[in-house]
Protein backbone atom coordinates (compact mmCIF):
# COMPACT_ATOMS: atom_id res chain seq x y z
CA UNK A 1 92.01 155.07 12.11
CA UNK A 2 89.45 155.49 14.73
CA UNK A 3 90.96 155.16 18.49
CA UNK A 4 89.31 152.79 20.51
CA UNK A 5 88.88 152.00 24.07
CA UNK A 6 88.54 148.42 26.01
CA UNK A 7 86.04 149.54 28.61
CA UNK A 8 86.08 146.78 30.97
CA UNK A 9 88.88 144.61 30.27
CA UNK A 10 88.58 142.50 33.39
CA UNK A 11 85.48 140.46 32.36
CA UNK A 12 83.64 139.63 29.44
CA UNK A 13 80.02 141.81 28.14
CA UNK A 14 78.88 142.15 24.69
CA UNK A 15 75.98 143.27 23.05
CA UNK A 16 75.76 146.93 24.65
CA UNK A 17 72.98 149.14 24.78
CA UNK A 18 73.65 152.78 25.82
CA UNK A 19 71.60 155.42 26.81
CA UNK A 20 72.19 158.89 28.57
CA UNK A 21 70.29 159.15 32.16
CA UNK A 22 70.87 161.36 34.70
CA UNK A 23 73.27 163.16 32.93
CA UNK A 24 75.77 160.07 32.57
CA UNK A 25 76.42 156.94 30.22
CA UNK A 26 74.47 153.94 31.63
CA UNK A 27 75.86 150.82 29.37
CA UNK A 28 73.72 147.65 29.71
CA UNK A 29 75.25 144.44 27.87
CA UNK A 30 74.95 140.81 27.60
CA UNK A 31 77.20 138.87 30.37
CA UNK A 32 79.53 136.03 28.81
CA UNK A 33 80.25 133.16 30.80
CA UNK A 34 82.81 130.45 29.96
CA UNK A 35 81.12 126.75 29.36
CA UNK A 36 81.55 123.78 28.14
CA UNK A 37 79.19 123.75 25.02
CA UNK A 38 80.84 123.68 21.39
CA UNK A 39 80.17 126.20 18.97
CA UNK A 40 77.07 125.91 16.59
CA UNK A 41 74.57 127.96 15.20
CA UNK A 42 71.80 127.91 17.84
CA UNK A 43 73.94 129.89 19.90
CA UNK A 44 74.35 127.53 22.94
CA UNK A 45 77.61 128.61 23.70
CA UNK A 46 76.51 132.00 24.53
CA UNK A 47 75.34 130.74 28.03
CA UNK A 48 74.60 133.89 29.75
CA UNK A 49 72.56 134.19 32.74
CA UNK A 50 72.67 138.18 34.33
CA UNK A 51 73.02 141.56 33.83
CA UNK A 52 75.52 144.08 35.15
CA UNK A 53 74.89 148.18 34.49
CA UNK A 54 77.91 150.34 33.91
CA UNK A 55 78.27 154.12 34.46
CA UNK A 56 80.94 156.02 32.79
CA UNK A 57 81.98 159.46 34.43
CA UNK A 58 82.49 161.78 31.58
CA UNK A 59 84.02 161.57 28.22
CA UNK A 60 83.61 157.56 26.49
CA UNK A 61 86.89 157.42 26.31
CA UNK A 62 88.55 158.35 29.31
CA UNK A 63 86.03 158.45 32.16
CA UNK A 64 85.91 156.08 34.69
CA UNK A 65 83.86 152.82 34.44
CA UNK A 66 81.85 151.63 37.35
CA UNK A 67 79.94 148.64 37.36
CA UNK A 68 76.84 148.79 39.52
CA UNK A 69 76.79 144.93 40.14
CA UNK A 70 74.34 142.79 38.97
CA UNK A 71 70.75 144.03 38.20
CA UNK A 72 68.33 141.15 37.04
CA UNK A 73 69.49 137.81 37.17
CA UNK A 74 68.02 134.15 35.05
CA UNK A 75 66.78 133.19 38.36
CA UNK A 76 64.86 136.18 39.50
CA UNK A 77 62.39 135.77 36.46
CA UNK A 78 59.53 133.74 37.29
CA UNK A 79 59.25 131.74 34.16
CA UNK A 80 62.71 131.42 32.72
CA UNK A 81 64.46 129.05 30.82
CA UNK A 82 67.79 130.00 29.85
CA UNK A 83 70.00 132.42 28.15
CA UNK A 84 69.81 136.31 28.83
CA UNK A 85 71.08 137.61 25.64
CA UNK A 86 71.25 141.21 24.37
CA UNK A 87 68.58 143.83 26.02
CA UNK A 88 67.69 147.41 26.29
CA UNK A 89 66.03 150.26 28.30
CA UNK A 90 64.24 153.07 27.98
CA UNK A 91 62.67 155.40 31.17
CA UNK A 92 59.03 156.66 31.05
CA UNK A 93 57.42 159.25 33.57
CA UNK A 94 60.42 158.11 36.23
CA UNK A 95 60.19 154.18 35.62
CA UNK A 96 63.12 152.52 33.81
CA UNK A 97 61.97 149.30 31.53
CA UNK A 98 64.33 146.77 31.08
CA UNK A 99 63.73 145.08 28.29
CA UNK A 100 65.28 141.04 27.44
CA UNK A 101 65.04 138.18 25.51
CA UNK A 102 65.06 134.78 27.25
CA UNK A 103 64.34 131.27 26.41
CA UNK A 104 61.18 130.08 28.42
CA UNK A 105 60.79 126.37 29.89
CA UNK A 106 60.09 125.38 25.92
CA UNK A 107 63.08 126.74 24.90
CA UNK A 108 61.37 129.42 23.10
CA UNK A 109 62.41 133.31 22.94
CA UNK A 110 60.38 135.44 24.39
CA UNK A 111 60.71 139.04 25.70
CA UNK A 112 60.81 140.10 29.41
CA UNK A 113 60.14 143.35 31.01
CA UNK A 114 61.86 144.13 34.57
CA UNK A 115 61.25 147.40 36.33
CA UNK A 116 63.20 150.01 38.43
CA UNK A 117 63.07 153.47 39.97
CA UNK A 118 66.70 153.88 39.11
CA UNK A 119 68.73 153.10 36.12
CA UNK A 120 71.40 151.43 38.23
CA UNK A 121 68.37 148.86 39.76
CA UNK A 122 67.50 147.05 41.27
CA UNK A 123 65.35 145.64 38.23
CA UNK A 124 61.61 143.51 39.39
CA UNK A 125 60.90 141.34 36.97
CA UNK A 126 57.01 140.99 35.46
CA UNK A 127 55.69 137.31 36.38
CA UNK A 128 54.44 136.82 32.40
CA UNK A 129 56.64 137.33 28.97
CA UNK A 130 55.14 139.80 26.37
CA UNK A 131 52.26 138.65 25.29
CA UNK A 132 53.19 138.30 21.41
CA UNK A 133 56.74 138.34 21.61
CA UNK A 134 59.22 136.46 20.08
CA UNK A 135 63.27 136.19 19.09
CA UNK A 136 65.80 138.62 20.63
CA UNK A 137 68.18 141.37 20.54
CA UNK A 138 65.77 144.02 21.67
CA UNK A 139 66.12 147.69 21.08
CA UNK A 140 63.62 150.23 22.02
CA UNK A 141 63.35 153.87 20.26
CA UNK A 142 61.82 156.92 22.08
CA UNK A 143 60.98 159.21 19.20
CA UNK A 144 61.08 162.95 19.68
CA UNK A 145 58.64 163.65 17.10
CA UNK A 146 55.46 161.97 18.30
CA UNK A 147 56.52 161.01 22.25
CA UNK A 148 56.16 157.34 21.22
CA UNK A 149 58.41 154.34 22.40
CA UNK A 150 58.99 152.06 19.01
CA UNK A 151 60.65 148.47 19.69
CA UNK A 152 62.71 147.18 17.08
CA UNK A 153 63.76 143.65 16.94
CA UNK A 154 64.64 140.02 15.49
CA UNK A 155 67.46 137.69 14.94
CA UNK A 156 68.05 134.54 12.60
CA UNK A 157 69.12 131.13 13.37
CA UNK A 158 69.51 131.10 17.29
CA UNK A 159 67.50 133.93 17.65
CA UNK A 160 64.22 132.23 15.72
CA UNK A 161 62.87 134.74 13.67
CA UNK A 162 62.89 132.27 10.83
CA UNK A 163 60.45 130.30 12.79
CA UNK A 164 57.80 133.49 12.52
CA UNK A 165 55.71 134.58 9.69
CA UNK A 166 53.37 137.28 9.83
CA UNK A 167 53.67 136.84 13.60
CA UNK A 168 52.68 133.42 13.75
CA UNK A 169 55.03 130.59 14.89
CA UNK A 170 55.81 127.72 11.95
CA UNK A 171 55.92 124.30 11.77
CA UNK A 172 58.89 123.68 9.30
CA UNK A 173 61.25 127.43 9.62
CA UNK A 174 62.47 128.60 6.54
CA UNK A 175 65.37 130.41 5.66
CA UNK A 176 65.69 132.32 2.03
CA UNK A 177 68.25 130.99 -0.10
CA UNK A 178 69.63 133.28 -3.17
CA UNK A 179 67.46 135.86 -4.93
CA UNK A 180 64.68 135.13 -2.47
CA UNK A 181 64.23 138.66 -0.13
CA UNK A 182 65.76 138.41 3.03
CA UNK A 183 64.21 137.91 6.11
CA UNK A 184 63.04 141.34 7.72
CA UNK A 185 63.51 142.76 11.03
CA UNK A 186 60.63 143.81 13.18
CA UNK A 187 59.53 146.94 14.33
CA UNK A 188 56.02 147.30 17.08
CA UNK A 189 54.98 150.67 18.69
CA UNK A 190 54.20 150.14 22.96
CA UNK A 191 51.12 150.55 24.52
CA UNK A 192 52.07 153.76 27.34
CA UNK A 193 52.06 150.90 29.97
CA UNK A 194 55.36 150.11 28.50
CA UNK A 195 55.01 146.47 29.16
CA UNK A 196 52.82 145.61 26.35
CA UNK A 197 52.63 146.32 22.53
CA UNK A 198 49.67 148.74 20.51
CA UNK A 199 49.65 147.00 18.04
CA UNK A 200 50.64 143.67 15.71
CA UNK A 201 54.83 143.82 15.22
CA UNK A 202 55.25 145.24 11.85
CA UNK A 203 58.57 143.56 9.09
CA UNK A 204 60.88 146.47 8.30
CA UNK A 205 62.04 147.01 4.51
CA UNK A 206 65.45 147.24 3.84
CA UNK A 207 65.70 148.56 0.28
CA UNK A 208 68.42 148.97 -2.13
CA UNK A 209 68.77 152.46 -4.28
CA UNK A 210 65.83 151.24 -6.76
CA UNK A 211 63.40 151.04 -4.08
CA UNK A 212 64.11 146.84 -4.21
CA UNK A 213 64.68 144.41 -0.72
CA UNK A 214 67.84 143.08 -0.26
CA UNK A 215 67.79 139.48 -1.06
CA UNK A 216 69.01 136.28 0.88
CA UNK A 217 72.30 136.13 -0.69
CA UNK A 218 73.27 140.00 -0.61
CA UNK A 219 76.13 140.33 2.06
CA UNK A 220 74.14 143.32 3.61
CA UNK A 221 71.14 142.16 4.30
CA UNK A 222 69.77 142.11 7.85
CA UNK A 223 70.45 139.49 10.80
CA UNK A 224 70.45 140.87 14.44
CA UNK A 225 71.43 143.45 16.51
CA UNK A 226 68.94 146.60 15.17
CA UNK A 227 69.57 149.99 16.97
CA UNK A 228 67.62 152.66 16.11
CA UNK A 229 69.05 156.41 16.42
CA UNK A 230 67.97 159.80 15.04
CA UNK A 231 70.24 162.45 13.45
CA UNK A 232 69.17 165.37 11.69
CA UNK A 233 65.51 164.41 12.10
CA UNK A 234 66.61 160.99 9.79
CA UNK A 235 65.69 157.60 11.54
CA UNK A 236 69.18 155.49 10.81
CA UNK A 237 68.32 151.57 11.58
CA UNK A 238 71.59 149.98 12.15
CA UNK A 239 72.29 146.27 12.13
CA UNK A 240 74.43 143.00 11.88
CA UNK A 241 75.20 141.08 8.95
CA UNK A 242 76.06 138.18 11.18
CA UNK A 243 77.64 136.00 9.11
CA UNK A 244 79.64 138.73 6.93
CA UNK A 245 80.10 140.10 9.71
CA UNK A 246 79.48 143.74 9.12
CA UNK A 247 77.28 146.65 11.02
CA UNK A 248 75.66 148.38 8.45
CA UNK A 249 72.80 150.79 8.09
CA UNK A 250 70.05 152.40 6.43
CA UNK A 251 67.97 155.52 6.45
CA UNK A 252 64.24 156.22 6.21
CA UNK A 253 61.80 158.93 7.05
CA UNK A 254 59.38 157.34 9.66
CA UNK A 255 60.16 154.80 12.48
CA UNK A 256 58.59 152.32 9.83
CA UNK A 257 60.74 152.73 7.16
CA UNK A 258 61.09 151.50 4.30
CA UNK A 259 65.34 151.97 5.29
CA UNK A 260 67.48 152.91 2.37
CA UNK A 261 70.50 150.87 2.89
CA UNK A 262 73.81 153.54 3.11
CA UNK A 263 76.81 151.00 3.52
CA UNK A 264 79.05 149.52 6.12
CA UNK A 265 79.08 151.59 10.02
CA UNK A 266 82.04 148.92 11.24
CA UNK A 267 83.96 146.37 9.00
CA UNK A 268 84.97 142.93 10.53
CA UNK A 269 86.57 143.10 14.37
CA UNK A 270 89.30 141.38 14.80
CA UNK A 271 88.36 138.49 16.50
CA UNK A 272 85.16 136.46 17.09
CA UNK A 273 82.43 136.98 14.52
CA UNK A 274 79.77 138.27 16.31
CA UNK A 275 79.18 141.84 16.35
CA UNK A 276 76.42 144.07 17.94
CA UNK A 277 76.34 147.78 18.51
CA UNK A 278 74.82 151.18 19.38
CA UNK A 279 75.34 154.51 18.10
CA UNK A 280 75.40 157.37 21.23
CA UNK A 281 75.34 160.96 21.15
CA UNK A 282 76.98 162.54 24.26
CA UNK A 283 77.97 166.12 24.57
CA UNK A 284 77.81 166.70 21.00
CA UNK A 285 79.93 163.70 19.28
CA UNK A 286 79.22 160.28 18.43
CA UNK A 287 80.04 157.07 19.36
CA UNK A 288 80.04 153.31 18.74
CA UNK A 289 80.25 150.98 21.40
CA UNK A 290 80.73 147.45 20.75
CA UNK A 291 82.28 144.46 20.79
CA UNK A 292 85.51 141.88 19.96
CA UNK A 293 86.82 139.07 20.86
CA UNK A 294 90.69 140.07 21.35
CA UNK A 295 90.97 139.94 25.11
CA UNK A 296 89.83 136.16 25.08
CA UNK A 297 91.89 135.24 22.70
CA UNK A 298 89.07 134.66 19.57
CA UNK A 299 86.69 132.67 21.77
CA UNK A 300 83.44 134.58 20.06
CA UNK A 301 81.40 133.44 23.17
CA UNK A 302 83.89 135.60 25.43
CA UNK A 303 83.69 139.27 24.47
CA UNK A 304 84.86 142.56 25.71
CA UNK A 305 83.41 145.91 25.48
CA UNK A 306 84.81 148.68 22.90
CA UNK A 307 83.70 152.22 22.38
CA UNK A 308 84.82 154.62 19.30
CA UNK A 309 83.84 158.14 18.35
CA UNK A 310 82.00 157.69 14.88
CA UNK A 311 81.25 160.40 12.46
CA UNK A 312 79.24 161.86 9.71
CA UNK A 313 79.84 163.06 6.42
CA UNK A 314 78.54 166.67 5.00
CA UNK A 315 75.68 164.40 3.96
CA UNK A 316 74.71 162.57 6.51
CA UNK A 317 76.65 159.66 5.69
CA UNK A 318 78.31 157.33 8.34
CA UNK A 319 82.12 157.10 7.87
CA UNK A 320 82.83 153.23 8.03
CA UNK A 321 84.69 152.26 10.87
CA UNK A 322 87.71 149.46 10.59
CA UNK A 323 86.56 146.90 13.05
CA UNK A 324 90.21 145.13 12.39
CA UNK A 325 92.05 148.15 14.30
């Protein structure tokens, strides 16, 4: 049984992303609000509308959480919509990038860039989306082996990917039913601006041992919440099942892939059925932050923060992680 650690029990984030600057654990997550809208699979419930940064001093699971106040707010970005959902960061020649997915005035996803001198903010927001951008859940890899920044992203149903093929909105979205292969993830390498993309987003593989994509109707295949982390020179792309309500992961040798799916990083929480990660080195171990439900008492749209030391086998393997503890 893995310990685990409420990290800010006294309101209600999800979604973390964590990096390491200045020598401490910055946590950025989505900020849950309590509304009135009913549950459905667009998401609406999940009304969120700022972001707070959090500093831990130390050790994941004992330091002491500060929260830095809000940094970038629905209403200081010139041509929002609604609905701040999961971002993430990355810093490049002393400017932090603040990366988010929000609903513009046609209620479509796009991603936002806002823009620091300090990880704790305060964050500027760009006047223009992404040009090219679309669905959510944003997570942006620096890769040690070439310098470059890769962005990995997408999410089905309320996060629209199914409305995208080969980068192109549709008329009529489509989801895959049975044998058909799943719906990929994206992956796009940045232009050294930061705030635009080199190239054309790219759909990531996720294979099976024979080399095959995981179909529609396989409880593993892909649905949000990608994180990308490096161990042992491997590139491990982690993600949620959504609605079997897994993180799982797979391995490949490029920040392309094809990913071999590897199995299940965190079995079912608890409570709620959302779940969305990262994976963290700091000071030599590994963690996983993310998310349940508990503290609210199963409302899924009101989550609290959990972190977890994870480990690997002699192989490289991730040791699955019971969610339900």
């Amino acid at each position: 049984m893995s310990e685990k650690r409420y990290l800010i029990p006294e309101d209600y984030h999800a979604d973390p992303s964590v990096h390491i600057f200045e020598g401490k654990i910055h946590i950025y997550p989505s900020h849950d609000w309590d509304n009135a809208d009913s549950e459905n699979d667009n998401g609406d419930q999940y009304d969120m509308k700022d972001y707070h940064c959090f500093t831990i001093d130390g050790d994941p699971m004992t330091g002491k959480v500060t929260d830095h106040g809000v940094i970038l707010s629905v209403d200081d970005i010139p041509w929002h919509g609604r609905q701040l959902w999961d971002c993430d960061i990355q810093e490049r020649d002393g400017k932090y990038y603040l990366y988010f997915p929000l609903k513009d005035r046609n209620d479509i996803f796009r991603m936002g860039v806002a823009i620091a001198d300090k990880p704790t903010g305060p964050f500027k927001s760009l006047e223009y989306p992404i040009h090219g951008s679309y669905s959510i859940d944003y997570a942006c890899l620096k890769d040690d082996a070439d310098g470059e920044y890769y962005m990995y992203f997408g999410g089905i149903w309320g996060g629209q990917l199914q409305r995208y093929v080969d980068n192109k909105a549709v008329e009529a979205p489509y989801l895959p039913q049975g044998k058909e292969k799943a719906i990929c993830p994206r992956v796009v390498k940045m232009n050294k601006d930061m705030i635009s993309f080199a190239e054309e987003p790219k759909a990531i593989k996720i294979v099976d041992e024979n080399g095959e994509e995981l179909t529609a109707d396989n409880e593993h295949r892909f649905f949000e919440a990608s994180w990308m982390h490096k161990y042992n020179g491997k590139y491990y792309f982690s993600y949620s099942t959504g609605d079997t309500h897994m993180i799982c992961y797979a391995i490949g040798d490029n920040p392309y892939g094809p990913f071999t799916y590897q199995g299940v990083v965190l079995t079912p929480v608890a409570a709620g059925w959302t779940t969305h990660h990262c994976i963290v080195e700091w000071e030599g171990k590994w963690y996983l932050f993310h998310h349940d439900s508990v503290p609210s008492g199963g409302k899924s749209w009101l989550r609290s923060l959990k972190v977890c030391e994870l480990e690997y086998d002699e192989n490289g393997k991730i040791k699955t992680i019971n969610g339900a503890d």
